[in-house]
N, C-alpha and C. Protein backbone atom coordinates (compact mmCIF):
# COMPACT_ATOMS: atom_id res chain seq x y z
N UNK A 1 -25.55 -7.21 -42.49
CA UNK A 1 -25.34 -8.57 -42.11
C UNK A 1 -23.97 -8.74 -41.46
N UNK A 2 -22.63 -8.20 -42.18
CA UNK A 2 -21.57 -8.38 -41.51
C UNK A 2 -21.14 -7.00 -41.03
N UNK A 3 -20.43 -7.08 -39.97
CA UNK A 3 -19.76 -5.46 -39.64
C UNK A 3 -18.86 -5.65 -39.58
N UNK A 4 -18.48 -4.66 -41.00
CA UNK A 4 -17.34 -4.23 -41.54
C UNK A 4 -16.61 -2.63 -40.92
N UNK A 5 -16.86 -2.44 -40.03
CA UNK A 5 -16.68 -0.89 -39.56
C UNK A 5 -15.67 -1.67 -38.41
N UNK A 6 -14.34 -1.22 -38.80
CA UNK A 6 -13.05 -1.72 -37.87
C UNK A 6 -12.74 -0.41 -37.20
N UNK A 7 -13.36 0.84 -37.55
CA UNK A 7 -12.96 1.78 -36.93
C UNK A 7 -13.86 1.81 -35.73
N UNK A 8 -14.49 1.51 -35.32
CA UNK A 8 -15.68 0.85 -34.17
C UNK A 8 -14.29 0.44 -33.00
N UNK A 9 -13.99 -0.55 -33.75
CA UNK A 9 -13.24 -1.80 -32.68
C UNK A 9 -12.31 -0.81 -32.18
N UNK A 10 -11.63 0.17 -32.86
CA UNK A 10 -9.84 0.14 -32.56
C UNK A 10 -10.86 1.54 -31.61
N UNK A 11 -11.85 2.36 -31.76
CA UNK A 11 -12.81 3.37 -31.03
C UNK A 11 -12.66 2.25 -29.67
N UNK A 12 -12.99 1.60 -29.44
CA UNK A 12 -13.80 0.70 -28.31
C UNK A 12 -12.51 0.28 -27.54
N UNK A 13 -11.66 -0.15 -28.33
CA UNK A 13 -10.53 -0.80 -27.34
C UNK A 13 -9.48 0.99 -27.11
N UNK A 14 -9.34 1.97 -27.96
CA UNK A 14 -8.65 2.78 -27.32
C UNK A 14 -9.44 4.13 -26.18
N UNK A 15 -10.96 3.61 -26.10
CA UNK A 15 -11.25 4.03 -25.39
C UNK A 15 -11.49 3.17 -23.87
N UNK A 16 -11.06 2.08 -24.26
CA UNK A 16 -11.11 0.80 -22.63
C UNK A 16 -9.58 1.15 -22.06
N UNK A 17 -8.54 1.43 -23.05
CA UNK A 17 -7.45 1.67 -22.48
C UNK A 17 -7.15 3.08 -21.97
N UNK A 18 -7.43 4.29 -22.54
CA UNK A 18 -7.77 5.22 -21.84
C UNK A 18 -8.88 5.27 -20.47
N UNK A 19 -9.48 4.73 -20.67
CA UNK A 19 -10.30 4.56 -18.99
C UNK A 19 -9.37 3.32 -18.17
N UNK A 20 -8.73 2.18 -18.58
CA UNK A 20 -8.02 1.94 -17.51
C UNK A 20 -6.94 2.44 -16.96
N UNK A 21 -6.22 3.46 -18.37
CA UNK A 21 -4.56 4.01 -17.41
C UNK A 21 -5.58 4.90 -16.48
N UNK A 22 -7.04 5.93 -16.86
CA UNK A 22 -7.38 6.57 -15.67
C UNK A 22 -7.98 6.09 -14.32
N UNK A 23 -8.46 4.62 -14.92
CA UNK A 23 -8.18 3.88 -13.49
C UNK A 23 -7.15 3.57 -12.50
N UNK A 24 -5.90 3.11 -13.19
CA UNK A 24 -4.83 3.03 -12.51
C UNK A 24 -3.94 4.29 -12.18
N UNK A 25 -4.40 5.15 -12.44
CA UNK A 25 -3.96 6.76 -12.08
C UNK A 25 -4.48 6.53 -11.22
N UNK A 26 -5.79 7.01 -10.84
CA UNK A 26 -6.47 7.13 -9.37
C UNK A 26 -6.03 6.39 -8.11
N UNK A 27 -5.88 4.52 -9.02
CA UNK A 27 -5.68 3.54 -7.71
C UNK A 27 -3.48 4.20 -7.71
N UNK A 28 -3.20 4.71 -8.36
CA UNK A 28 -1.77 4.97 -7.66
C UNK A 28 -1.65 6.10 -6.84
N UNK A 29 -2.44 7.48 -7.23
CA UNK A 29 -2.77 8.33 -6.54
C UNK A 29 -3.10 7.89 -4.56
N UNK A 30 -4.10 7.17 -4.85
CA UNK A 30 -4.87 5.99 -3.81
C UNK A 30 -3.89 5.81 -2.66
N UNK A 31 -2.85 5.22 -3.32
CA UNK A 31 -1.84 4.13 -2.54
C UNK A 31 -0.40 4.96 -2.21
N UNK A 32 -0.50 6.30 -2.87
CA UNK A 32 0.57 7.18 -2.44
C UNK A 32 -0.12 7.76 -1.15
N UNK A 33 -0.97 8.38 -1.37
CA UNK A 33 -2.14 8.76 0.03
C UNK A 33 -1.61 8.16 1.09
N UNK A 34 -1.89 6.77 0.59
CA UNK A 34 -2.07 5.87 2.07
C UNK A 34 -0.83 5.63 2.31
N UNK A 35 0.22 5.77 1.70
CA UNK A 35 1.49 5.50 2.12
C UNK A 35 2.10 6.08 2.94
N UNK A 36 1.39 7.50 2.44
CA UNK A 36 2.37 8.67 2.97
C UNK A 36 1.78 9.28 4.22
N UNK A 37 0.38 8.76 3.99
CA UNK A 37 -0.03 8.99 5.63
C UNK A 37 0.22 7.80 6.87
N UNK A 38 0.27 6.60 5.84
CA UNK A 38 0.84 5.58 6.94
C UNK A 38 2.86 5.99 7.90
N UNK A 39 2.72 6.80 6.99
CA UNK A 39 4.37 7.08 7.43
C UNK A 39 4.31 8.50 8.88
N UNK A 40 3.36 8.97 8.31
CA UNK A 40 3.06 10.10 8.74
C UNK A 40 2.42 9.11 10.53
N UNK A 41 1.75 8.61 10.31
CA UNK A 41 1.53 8.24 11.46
C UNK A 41 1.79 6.84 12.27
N UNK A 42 2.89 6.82 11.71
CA UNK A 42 4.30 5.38 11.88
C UNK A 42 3.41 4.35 12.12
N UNK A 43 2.80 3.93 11.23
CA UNK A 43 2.12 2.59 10.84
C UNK A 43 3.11 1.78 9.63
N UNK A 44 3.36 0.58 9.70
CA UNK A 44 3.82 -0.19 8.87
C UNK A 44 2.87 -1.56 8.98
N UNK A 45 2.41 -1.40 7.29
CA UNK A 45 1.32 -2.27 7.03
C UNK A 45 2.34 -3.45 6.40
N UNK A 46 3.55 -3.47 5.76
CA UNK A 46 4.88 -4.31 5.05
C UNK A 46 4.67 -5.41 5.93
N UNK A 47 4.92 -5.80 6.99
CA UNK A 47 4.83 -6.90 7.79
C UNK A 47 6.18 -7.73 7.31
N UNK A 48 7.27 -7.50 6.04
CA UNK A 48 8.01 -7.77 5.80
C UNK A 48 9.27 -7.33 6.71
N UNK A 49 9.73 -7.91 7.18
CA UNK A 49 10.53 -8.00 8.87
C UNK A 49 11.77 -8.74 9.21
N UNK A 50 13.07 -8.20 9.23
CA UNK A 50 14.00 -8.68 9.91
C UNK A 50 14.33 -8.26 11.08
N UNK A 51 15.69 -9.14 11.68
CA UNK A 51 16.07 -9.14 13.17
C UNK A 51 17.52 -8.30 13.13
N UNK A 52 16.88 -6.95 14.32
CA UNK A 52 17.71 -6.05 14.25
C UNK A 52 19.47 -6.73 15.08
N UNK A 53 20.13 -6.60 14.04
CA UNK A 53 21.36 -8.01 14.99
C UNK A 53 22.26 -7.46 16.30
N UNK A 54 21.74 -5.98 16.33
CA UNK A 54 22.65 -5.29 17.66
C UNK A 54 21.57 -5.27 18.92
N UNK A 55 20.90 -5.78 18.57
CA UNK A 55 19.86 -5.73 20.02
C UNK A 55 20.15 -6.65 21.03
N UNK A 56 20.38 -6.98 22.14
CA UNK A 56 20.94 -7.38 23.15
C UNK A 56 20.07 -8.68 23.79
N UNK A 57 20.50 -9.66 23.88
CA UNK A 57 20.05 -11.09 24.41
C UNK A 57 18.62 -10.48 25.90
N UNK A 58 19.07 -9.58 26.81
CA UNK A 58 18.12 -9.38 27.58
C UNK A 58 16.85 -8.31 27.02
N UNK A 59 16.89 -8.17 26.36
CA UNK A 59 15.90 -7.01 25.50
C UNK A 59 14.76 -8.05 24.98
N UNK A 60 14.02 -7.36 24.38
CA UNK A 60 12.64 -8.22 23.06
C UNK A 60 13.39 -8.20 22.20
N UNK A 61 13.15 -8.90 21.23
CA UNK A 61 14.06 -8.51 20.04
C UNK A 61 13.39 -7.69 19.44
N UNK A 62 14.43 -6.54 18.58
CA UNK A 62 13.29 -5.96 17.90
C UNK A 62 13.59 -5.96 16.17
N UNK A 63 12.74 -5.73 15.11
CA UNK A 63 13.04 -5.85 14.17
C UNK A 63 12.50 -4.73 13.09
N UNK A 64 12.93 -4.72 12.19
CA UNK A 64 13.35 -3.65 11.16
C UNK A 64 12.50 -4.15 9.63
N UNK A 65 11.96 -3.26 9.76
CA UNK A 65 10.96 -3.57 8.03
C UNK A 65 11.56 -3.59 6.70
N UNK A 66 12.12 -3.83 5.75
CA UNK A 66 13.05 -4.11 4.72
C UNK A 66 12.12 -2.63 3.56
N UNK A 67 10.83 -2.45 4.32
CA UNK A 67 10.22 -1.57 3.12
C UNK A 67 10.74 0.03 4.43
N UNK A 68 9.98 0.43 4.64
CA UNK A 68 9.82 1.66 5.50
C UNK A 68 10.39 2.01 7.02
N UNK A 69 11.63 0.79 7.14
CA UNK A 69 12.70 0.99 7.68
C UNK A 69 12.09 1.09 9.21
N UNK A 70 11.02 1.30 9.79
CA UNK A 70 10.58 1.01 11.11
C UNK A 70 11.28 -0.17 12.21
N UNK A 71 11.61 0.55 12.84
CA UNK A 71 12.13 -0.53 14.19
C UNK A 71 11.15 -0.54 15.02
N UNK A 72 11.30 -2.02 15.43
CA UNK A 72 9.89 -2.08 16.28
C UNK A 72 9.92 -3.50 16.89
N UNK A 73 9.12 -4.09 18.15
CA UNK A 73 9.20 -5.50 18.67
C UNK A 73 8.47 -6.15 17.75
N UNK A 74 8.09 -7.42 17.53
CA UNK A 74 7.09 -7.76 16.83
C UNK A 74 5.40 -7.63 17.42
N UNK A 75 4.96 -7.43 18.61
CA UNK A 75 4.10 -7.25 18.87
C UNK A 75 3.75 -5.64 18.62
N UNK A 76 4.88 -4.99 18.62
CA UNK A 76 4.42 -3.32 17.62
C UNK A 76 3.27 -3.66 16.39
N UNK A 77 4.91 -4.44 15.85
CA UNK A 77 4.10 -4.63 14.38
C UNK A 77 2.80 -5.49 14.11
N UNK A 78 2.54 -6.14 15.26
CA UNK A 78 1.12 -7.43 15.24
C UNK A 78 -0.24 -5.87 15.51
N UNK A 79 0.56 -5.03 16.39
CA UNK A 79 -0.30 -4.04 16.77
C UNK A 79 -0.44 -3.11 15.30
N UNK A 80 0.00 -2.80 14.68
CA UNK A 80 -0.15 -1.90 14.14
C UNK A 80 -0.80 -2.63 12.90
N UNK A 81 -1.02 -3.42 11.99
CA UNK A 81 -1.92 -4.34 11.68
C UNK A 81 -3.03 -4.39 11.81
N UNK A 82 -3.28 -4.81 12.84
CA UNK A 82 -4.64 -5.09 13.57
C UNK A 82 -5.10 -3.45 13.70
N UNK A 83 -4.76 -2.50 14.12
CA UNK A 83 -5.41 -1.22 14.50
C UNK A 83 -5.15 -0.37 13.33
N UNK A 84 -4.48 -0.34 12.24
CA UNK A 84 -4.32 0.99 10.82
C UNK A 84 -5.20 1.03 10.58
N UNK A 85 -6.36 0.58 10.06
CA UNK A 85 -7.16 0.63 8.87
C UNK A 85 -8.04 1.33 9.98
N UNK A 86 -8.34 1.07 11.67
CA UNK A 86 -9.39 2.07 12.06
C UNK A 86 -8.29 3.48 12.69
N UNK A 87 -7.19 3.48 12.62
CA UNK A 87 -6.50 4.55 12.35
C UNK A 87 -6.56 5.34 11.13
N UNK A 88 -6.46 4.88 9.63
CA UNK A 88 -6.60 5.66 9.06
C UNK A 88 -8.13 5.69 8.69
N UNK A 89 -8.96 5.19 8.73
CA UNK A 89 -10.36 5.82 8.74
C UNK A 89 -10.62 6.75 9.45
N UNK A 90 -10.22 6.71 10.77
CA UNK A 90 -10.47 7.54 12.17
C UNK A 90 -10.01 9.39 11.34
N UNK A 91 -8.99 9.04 10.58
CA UNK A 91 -7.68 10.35 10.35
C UNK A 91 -8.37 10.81 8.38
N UNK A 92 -9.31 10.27 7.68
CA UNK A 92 -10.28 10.35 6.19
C UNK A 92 -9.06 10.00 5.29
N UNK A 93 -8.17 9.06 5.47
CA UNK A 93 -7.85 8.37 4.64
C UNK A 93 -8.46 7.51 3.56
N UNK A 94 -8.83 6.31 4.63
CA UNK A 94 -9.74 5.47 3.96
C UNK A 94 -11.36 5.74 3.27
């Protein structure tokens, strides 16, 4: 009628937590991959972006990623966005 078997529960929850750190192993594994091939083939997915301040009034401006240090115009970076993901599929990343 009642279940009294607590060794069940603490079974059940330390086996949910062992399958999620091996979930989140894989998805970090995952995201080193893609990092390191995004570098590899000077893609910056960060979109996080400042203004490089020595670049010259007649130029584009160009700007500098605060993550992976890429210099680039902003239409680089609108480009590279829009085209990674069939770059790294193209390359068996994804």
């Amino acid at each position: 009628m009642f279940d009294d078997d607590f060794g069940t529960e603490v079974e059940a929850i330390e086996a949910a937590t062992r399958d999620a750190d091996l979930e989140q192993t894989a998805l970090d594994a995952a995201g080193d991959a893609l990092h390191h091939a995004c570098i590899q083939m000077g893609i910056c997915l960060h979109g996080v972006v400042r203004v490089v301040k020595e670049t010259p009034a007649t130029t584009p401006r160009r700007f500098r990623c605060r993550f992976c240090r890429k210099v680039a115009t902003q239409p680089q970076f609108d480009a590279d966005r829009e085209s990674a993901y069939t770059r790294l599929e193209e390359a068996g990343v994804l």
